[in-house]
Protein backbone atom coordinates (compact mmCIF):
# COMPACT_ATOMS: atom_id res chain seq x y z
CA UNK A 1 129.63 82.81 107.65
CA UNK A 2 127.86 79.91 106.41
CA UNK A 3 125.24 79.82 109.09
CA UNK A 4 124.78 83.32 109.13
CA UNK A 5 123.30 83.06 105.45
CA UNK A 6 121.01 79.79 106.46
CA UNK A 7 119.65 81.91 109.31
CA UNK A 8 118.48 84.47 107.17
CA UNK A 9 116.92 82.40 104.74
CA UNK A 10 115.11 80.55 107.67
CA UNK A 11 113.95 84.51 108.51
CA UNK A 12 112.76 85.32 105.23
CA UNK A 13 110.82 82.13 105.21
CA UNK A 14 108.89 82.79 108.54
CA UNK A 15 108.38 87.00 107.69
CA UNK A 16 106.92 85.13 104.01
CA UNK A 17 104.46 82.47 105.81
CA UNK A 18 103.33 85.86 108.25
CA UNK A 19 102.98 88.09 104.92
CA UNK A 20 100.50 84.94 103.51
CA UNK A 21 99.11 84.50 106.89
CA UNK A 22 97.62 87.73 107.70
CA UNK A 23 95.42 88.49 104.99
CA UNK A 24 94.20 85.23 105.44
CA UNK A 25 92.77 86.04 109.10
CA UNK A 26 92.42 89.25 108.08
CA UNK A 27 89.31 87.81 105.95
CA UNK A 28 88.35 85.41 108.39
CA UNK A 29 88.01 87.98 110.82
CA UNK A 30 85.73 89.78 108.89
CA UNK A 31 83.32 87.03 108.05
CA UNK A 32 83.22 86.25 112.37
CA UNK A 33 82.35 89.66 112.53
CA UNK A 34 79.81 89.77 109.84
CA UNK A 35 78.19 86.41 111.10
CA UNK A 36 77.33 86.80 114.36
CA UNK A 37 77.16 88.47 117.67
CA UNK A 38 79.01 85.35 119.34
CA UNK A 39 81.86 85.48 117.54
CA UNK A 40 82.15 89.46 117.18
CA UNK A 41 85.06 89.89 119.73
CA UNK A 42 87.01 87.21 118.91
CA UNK A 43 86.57 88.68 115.37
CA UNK A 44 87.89 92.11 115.75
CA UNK A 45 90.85 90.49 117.60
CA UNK A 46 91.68 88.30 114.70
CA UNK A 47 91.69 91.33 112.82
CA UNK A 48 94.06 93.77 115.15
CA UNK A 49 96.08 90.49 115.51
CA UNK A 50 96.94 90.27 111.55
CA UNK A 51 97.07 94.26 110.74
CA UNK A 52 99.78 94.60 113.23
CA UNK A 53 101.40 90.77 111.99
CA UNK A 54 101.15 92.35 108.31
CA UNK A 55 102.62 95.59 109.35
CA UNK A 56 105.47 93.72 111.06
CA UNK A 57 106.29 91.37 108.49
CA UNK A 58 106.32 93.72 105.31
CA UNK A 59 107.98 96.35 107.52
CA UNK A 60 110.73 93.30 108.32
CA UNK A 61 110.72 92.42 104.83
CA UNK A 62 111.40 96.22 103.36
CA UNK A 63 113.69 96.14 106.03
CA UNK A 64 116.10 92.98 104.99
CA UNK A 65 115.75 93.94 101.31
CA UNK A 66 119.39 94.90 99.47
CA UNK A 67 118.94 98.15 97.90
């Protein structure tokens, strides 16, 4: 049972670093899309990329939470 309780700690760890992550390229893909036409695409995948990571993560995180 041991292991089973490491494993989710190592879980909660990686759905944390995802939930600190996202917003993070969340912004950055708004200033790519904001700066130029180059970088535009790239941009608005960086953004679809971290909505769906942040949806995923706090959905994982409601999810493993002990009501």
């Amino acid at each position: 049972m041991g292991n089973l309780f490491l494993m989710s700690d190592f879980l909660n760890w990686i759905i944390l670093f995802l939930l600190f992550a996202s917003p993070i390229a969340f912004v950055i893909g708004i200033i790519l899309i904001a700066v130029s036409k180059d970088t535009r695409k790239f941009g608005i995948k960086l953004l679809i990329g971290s909505v769906i990571t942040f949806i995923i993560g706090f959905g994982t995180c409601l999810a493993s939470m002990n009501i």
